[in-house]
Protein backbone atom coordinates (compact mmCIF):
# COMPACT_ATOMS: atom_id res chain seq x y z
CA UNK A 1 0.00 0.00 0.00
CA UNK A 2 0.84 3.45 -0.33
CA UNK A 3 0.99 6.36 1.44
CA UNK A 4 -1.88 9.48 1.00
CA UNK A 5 -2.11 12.57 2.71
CA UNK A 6 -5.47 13.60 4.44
CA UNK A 7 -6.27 16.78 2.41
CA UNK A 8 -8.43 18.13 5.42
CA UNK A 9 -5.21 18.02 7.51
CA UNK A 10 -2.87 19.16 5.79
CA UNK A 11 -1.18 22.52 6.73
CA UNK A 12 1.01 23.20 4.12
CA UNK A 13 3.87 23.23 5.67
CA UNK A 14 6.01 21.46 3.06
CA UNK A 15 8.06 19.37 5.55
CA UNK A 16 7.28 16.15 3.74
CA UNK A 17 8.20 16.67 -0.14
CA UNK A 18 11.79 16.99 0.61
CA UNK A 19 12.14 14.25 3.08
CA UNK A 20 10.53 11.46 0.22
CA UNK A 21 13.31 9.07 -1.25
CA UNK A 22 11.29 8.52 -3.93
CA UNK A 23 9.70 12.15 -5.29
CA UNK A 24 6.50 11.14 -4.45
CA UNK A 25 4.80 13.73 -2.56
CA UNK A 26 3.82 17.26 -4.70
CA UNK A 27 2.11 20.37 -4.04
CA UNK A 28 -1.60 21.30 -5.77
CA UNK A 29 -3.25 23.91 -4.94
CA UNK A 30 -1.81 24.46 -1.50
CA UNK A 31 -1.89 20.80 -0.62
CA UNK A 32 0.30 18.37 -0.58
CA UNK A 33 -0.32 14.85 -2.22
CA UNK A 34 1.55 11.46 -2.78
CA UNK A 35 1.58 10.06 -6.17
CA UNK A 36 0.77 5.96 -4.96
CA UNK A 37 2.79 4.76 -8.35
CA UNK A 38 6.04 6.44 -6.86
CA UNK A 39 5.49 5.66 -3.20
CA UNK A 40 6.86 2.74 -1.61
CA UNK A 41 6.58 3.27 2.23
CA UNK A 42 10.09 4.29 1.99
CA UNK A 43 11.13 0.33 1.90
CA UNK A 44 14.10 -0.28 1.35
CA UNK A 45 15.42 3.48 2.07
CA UNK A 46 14.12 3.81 5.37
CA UNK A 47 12.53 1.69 9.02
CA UNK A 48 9.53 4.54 9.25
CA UNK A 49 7.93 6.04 6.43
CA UNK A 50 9.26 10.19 6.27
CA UNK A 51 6.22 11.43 5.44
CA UNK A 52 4.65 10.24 8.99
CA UNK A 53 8.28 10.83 10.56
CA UNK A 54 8.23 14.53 10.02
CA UNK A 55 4.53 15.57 9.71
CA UNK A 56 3.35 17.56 12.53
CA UNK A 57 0.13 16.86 12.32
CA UNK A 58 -0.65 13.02 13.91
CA UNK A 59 -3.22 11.00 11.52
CA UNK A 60 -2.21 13.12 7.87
CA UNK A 61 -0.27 10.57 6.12
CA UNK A 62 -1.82 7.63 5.99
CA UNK A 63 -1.81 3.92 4.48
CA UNK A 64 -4.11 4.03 1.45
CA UNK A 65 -5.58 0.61 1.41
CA UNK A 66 -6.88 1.26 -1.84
CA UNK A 67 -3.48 0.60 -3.54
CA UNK A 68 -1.56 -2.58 -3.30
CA UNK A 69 1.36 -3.03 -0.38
CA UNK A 70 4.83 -2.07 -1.54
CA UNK A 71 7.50 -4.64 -1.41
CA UNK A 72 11.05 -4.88 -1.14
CA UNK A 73 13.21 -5.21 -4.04
């Protein structure tokens, strides 16, 4: 599964987009999304996924059950 970003939560702050190992995460429209064919949980690159590591707000990145789990390569 990938990662998504609770729109309603988001701030804005911007603290996730450069922390992703795989460019997965972009800005519309003042919020920030993750693009589920880029985003691997940070498997492989990582133990925690950066996008819940250094979001501030608990409960904004989430698993998106709606998209098969990653794996490692």
């Amino acid at each position: 599964m990938a990662y998504k970003i609770v729109a309603s939560q988001c701030t804005s702050c911007s603290a996730c987009e450069p922390e992703c190992p795989n460019e997965a995460i972009s800005e519309r429209r003042g919020v920030f999304m993750i693009d589920p064919s880029k985003c691997t949980e940070c498997i492989g690159h990582f133990d925690v996924p950066q996008c819940v590591a250094v979001c501030p707000v608990d409960g904004t990145c989430v698993i998106d059950n709606s998209v098969p789990r990653a794996s490692a390569a």
